[in-house]
N, C-alpha and C. Protein backbone atom coordinates (compact mmCIF):
# COMPACT_ATOMS: atom_id res chain seq x y z
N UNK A 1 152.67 90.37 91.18
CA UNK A 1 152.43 89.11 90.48
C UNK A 1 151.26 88.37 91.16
N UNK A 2 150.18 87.64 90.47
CA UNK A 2 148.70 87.12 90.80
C UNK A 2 149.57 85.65 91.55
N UNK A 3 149.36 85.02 92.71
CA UNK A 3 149.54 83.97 93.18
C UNK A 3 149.25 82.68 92.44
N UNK A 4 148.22 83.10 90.92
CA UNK A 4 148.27 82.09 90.46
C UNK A 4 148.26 82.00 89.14
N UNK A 5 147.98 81.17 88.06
CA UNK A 5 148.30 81.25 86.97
C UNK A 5 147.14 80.89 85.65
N UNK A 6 146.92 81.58 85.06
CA UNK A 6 145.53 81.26 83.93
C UNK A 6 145.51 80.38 83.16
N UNK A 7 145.16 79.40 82.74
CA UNK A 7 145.60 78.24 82.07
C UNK A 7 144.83 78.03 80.89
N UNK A 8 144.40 78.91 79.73
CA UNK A 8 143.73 78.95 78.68
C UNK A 8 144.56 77.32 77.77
N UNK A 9 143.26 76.99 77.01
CA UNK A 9 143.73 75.77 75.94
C UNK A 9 144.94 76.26 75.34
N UNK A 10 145.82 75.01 74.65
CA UNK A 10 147.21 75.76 74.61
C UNK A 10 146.75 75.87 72.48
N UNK A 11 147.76 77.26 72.50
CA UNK A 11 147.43 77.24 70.78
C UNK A 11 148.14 76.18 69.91
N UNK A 12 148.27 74.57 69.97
CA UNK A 12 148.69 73.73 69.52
C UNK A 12 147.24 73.14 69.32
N UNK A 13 146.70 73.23 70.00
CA UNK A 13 145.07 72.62 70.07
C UNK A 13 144.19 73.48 69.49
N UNK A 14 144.13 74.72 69.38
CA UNK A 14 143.33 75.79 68.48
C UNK A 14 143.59 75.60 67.15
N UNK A 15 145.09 76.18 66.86
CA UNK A 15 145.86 75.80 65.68
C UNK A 15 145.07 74.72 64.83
N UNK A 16 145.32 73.55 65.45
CA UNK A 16 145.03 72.22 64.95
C UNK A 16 143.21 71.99 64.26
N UNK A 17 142.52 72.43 65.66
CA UNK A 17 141.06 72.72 65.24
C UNK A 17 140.86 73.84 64.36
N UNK A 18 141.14 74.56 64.19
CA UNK A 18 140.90 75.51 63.09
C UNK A 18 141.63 74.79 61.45
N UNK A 19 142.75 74.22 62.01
CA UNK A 19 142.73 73.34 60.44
C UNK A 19 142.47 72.65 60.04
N UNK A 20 141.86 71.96 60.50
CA UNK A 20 141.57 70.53 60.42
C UNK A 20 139.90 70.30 60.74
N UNK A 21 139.52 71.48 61.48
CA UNK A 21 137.94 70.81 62.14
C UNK A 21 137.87 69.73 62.75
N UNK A 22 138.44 69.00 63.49
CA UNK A 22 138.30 68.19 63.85
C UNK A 22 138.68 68.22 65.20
N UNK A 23 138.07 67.95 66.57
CA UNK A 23 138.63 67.76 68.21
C UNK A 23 139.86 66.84 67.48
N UNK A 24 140.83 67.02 68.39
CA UNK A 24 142.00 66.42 68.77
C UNK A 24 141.25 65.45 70.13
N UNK A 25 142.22 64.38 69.96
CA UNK A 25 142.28 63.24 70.68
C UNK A 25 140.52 62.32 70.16
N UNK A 26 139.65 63.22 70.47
CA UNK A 26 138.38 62.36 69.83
C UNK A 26 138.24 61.98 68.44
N UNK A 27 138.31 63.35 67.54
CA UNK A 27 138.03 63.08 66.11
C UNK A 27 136.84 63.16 65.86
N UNK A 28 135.54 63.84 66.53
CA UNK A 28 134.91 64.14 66.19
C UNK A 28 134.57 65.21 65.56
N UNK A 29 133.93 65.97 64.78
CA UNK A 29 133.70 67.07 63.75
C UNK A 29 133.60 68.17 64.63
N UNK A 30 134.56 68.84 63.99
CA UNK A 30 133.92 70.35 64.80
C UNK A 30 133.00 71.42 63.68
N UNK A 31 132.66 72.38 64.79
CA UNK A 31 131.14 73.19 63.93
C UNK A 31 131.42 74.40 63.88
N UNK A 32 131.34 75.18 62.70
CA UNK A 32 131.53 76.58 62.90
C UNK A 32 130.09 76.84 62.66
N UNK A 33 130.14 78.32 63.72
CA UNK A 33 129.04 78.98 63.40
C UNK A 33 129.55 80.30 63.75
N UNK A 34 128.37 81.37 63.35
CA UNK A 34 128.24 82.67 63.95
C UNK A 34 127.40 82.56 65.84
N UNK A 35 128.43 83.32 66.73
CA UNK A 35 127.93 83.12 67.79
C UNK A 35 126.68 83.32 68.56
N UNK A 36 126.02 82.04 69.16
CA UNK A 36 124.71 82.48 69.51
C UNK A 36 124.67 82.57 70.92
N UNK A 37 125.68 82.47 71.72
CA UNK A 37 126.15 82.93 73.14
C UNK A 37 127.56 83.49 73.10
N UNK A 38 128.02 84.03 74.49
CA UNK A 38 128.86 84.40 74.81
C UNK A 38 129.95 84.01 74.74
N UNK A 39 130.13 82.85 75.08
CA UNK A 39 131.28 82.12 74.90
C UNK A 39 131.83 81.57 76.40
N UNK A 40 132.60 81.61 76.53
CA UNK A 40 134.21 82.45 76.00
C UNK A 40 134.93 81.52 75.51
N UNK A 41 135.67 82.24 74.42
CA UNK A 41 136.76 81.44 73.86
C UNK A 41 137.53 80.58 74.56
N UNK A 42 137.77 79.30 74.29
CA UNK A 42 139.13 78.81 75.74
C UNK A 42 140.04 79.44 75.32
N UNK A 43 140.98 80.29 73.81
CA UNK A 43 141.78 80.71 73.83
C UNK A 43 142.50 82.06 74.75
N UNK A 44 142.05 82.83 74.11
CA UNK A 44 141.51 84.29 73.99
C UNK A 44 141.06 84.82 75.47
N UNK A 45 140.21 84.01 76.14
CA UNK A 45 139.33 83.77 77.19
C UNK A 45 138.34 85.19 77.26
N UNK A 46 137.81 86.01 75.71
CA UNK A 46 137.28 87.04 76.07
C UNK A 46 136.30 86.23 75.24
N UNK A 47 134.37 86.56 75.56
CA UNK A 47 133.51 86.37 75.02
C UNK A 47 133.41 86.89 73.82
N UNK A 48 132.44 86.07 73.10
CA UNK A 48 132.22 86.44 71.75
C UNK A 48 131.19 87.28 71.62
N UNK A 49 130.98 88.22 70.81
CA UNK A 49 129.68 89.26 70.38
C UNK A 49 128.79 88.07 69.51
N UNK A 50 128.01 88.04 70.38
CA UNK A 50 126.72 87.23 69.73
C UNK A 50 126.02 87.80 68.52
N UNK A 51 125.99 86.60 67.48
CA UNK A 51 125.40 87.56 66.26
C UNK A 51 126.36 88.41 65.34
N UNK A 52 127.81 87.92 65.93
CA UNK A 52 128.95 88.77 64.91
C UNK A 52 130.07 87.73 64.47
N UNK A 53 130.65 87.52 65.77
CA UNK A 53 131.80 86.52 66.48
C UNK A 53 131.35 85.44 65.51
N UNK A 54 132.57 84.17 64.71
CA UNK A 54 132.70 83.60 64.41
C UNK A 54 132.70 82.39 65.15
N UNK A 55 132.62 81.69 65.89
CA UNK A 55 133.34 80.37 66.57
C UNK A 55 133.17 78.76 66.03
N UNK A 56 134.37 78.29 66.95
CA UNK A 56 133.68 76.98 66.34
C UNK A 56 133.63 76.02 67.70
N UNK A 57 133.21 75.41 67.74
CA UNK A 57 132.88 74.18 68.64
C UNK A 57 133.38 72.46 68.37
N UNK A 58 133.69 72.20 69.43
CA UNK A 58 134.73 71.10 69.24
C UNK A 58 134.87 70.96 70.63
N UNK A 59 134.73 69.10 71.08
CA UNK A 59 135.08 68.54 72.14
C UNK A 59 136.47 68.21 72.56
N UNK A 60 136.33 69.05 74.05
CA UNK A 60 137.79 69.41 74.51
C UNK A 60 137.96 68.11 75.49
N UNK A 61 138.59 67.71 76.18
CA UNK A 61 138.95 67.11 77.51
C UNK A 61 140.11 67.77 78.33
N UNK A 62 139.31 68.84 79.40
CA UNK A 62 139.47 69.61 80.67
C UNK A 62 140.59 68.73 81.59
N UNK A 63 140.95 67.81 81.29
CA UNK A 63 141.80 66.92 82.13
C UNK A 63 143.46 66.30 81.06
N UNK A 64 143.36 66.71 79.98
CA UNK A 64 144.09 66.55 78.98
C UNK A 64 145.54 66.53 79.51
N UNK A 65 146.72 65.85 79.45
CA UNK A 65 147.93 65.71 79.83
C UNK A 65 147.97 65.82 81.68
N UNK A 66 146.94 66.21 82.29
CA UNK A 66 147.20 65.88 83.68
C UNK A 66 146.58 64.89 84.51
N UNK A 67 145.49 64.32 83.46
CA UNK A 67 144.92 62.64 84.35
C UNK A 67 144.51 61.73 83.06
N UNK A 68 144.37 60.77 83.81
CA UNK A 68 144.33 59.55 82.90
C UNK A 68 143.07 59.26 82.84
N UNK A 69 141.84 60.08 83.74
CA UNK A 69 140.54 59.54 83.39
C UNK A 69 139.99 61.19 82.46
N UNK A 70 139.74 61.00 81.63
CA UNK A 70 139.39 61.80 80.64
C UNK A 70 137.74 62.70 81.37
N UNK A 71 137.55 63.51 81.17
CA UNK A 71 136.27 64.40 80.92
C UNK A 71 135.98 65.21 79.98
N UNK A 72 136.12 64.61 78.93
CA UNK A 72 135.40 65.76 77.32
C UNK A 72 134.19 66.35 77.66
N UNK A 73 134.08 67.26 77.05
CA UNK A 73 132.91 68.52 76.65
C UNK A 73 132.78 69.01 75.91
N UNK A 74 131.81 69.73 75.85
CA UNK A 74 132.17 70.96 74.28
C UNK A 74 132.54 72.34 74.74
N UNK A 75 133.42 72.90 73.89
CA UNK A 75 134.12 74.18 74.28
C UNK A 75 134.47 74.87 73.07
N UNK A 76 134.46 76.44 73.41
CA UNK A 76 134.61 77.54 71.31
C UNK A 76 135.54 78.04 71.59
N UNK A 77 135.90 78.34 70.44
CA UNK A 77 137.20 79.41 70.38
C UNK A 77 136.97 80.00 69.02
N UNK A 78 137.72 80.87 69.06
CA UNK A 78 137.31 82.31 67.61
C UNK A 78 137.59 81.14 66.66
N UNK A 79 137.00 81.28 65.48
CA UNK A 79 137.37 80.62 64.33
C UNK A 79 138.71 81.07 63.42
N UNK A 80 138.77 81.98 63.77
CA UNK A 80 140.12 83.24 63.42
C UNK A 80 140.91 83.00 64.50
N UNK A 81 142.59 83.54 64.19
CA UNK A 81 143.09 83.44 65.14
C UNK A 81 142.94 84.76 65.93
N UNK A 82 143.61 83.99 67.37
CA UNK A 82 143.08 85.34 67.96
C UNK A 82 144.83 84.56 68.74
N UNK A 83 145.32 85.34 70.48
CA UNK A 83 146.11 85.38 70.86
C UNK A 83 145.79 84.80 72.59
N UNK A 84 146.48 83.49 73.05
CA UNK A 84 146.52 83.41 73.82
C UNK A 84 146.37 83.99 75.05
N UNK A 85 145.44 83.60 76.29
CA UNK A 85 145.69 84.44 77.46
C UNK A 85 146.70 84.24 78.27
N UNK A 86 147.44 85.44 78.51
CA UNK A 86 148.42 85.21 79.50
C UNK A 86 148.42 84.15 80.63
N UNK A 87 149.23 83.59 80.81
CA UNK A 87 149.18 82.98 82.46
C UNK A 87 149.12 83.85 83.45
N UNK A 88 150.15 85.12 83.29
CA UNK A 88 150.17 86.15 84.87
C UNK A 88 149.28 87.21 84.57
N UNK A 89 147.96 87.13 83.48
CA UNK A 89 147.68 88.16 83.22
C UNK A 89 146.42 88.48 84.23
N UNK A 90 146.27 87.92 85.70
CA UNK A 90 144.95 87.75 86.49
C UNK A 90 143.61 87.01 85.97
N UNK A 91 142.76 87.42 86.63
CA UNK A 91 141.53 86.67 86.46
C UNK A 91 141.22 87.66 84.78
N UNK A 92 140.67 86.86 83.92
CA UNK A 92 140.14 87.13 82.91
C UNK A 92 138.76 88.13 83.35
N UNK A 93 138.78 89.89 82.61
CA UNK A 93 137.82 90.47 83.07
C UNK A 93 136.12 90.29 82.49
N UNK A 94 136.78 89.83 81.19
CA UNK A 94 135.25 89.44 80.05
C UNK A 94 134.30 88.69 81.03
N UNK A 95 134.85 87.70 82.35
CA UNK A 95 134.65 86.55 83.06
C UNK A 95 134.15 86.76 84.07
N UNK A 96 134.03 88.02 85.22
CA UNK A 96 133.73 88.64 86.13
C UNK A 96 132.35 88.92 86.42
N UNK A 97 131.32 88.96 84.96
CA UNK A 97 130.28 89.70 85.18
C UNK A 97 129.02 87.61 85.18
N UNK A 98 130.24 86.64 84.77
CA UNK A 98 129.30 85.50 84.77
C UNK A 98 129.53 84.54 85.55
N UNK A 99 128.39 83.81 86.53
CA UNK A 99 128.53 83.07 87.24
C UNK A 99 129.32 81.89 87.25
N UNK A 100 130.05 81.78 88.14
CA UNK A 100 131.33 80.47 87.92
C UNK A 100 131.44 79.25 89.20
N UNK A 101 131.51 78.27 88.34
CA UNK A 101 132.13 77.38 89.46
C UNK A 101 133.38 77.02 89.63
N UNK A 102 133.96 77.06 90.60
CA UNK A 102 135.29 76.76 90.57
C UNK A 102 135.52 75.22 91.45
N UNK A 103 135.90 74.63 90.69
CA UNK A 103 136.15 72.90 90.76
C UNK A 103 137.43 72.81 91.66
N UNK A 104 138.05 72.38 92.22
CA UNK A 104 139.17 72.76 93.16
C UNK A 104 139.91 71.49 93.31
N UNK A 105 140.70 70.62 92.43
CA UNK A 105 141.25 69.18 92.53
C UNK A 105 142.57 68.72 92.91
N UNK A 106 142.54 67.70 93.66
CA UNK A 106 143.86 66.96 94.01
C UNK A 106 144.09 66.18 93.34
N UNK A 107 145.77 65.75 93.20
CA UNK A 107 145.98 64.78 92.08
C UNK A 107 145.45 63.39 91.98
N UNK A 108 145.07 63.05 90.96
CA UNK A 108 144.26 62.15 90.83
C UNK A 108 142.69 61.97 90.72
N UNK A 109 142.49 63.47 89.87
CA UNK A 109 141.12 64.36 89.24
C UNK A 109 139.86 63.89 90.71
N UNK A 110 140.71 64.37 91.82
CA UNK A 110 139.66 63.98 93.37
C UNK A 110 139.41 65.46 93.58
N UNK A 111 137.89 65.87 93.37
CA UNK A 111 137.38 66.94 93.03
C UNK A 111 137.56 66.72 95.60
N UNK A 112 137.92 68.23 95.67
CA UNK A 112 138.26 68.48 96.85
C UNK A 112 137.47 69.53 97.27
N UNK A 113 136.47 70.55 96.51
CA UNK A 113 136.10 71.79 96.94
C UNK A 113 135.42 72.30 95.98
N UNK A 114 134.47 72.85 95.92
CA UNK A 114 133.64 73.40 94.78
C UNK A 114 132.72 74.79 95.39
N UNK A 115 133.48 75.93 95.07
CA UNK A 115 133.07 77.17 95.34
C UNK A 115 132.19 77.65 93.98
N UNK A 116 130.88 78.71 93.98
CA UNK A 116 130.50 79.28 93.71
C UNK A 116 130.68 80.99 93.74
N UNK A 117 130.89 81.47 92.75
CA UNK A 117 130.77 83.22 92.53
C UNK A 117 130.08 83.83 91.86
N UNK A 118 129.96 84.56 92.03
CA UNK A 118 128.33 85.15 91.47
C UNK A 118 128.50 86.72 91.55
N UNK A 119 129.41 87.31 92.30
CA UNK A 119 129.59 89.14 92.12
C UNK A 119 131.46 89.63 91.59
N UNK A 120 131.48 88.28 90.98
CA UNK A 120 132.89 88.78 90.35
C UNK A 120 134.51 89.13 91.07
N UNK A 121 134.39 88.80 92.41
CA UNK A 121 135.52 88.29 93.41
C UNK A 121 135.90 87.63 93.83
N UNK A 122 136.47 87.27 92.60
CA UNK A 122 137.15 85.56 92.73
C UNK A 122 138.47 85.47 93.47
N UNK A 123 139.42 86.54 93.84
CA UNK A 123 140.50 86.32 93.49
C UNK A 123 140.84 85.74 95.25
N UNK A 124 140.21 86.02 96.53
CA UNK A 124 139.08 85.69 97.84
C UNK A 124 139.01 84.26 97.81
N UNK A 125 138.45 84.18 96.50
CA UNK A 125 138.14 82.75 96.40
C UNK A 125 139.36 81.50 96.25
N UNK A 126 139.98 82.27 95.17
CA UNK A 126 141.18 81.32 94.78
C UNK A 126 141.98 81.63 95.85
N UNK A 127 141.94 82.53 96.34
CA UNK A 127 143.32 82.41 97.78
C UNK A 127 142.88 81.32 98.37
N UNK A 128 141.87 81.45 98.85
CA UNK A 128 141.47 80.72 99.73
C UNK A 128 141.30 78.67 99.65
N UNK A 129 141.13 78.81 98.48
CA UNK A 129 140.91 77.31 98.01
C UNK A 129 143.05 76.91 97.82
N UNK A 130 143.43 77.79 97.25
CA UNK A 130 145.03 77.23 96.82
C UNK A 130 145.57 77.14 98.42
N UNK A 131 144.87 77.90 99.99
CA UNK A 131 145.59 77.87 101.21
C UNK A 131 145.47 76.83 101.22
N UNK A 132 144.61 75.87 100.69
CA UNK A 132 144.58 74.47 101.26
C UNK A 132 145.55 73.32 99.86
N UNK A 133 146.97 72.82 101.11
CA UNK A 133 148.09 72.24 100.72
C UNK A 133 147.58 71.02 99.04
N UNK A 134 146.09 70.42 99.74
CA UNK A 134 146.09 69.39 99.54
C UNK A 134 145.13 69.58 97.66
N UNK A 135 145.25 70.72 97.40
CA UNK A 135 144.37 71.49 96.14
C UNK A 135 145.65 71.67 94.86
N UNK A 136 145.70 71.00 94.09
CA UNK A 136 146.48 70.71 92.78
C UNK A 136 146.05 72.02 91.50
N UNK A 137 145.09 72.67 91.36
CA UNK A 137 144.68 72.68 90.38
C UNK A 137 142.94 72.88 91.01
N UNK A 138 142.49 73.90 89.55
CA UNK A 138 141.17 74.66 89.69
C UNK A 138 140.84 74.91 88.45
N UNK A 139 139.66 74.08 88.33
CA UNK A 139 138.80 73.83 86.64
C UNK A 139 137.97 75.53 87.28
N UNK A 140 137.73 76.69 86.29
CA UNK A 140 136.59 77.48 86.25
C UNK A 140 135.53 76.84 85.52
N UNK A 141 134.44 77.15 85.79
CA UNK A 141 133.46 76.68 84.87
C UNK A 141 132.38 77.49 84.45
N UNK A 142 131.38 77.59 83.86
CA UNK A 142 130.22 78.68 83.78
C UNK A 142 129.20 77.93 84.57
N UNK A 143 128.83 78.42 85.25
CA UNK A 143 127.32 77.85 85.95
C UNK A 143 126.44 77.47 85.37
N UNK A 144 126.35 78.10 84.84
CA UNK A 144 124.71 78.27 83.95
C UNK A 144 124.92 76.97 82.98
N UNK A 145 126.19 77.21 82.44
CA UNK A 145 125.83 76.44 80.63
C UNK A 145 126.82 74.86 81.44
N UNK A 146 127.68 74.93 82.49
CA UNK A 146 128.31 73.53 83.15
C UNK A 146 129.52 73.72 82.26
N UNK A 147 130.14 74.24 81.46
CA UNK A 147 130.86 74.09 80.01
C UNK A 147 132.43 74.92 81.45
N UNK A 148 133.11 73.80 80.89
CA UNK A 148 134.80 74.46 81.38
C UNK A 148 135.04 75.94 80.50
N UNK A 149 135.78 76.70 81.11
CA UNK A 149 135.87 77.79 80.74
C UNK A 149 137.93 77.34 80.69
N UNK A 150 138.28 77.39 82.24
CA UNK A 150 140.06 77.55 81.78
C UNK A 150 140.34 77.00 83.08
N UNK A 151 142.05 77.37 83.06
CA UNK A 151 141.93 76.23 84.42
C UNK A 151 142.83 77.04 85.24
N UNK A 152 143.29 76.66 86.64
CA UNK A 152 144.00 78.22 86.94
C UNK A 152 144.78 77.18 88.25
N UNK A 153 146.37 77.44 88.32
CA UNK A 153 147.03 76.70 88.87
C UNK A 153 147.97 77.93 90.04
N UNK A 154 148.71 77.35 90.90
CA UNK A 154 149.71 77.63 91.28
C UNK A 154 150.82 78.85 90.89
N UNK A 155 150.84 79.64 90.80
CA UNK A 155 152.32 80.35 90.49
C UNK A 155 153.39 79.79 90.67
N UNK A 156 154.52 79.82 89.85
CA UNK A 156 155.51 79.13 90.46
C UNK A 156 156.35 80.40 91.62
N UNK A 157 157.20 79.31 92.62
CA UNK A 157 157.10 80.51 93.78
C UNK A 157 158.74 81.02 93.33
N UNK A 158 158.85 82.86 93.60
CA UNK A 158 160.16 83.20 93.09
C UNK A 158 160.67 83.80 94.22
């Protein structure tokens, strides 16, 4: 079992944007298009085939039910349904080959640590950031594009 847990957007929030077009909590319009990057889905958490892949776009907030100061962005997911990523299913592999930041926070969205990866061995990384007591929670992010990717917590201990 992975020490920690994958935290893709939950499909109550996909669901909703795919029927409605519309972000939840903002209400601003969401956009479908055919994909002109990679992605990755927040669902799914596998990239889209550029030039095939459907997605749509719609402002998320990365802090949603666990703080009270909000950080929206924009973030895609298949326009189709597709199937949640596991929580115990490890690091997402679609995710390995692109540069990431990993945001590392204590309660009360107090950013504590901010690691960089760049050859796809994260998992080094997240040990190492969760050894420290005082680390709640770990936003991934893409480097390049700044855009939240998923969020990756704790295991519960058995």
């Amino acid at each position: 079992m992975q020490p920690f847990r994958v935290v893709a957007i939950l499909d109550a929030i996909a669901d909703s944007v795919r029927a409605e077009l519309v972000a939840p909590v903002y209400g601003h319009p969401a956009y479908a298009e055919v994909a002109r990057g990679y992605g990755p889905c927040r669902l799914c958490l596998r990239t889209f085939t550029v030039g095939a892949d459907r997605r749509i776009l719609f402002t998320y907030d990365s802090f949603q039910d666990k703080e009270a100061l909000p950080l929206p962005g924009p973030v895609y997911i298949h326009e189709v349904a597709c199937e949640r990523y596991p929580e115990d299913g490890g690091f997402p592999e679609d995710l390995r080959s692109h540069a990431l930041t990993l945001n590392a926070y204590g309660m009360g969205r107090w950013l504590l640590a901010q690691e960089y990866v760049t050859d796809g061995r994260v998992e080094a990384v997240i040990e190492r950031i969760f050894a420290r007591v005082e680390i709640d929670y770990i936003h991934v992010r893409d480097t390049n594009a700044g855009c939240f990717d998923f969020a990756l917590e704790r295991a519960p201990a058995t």
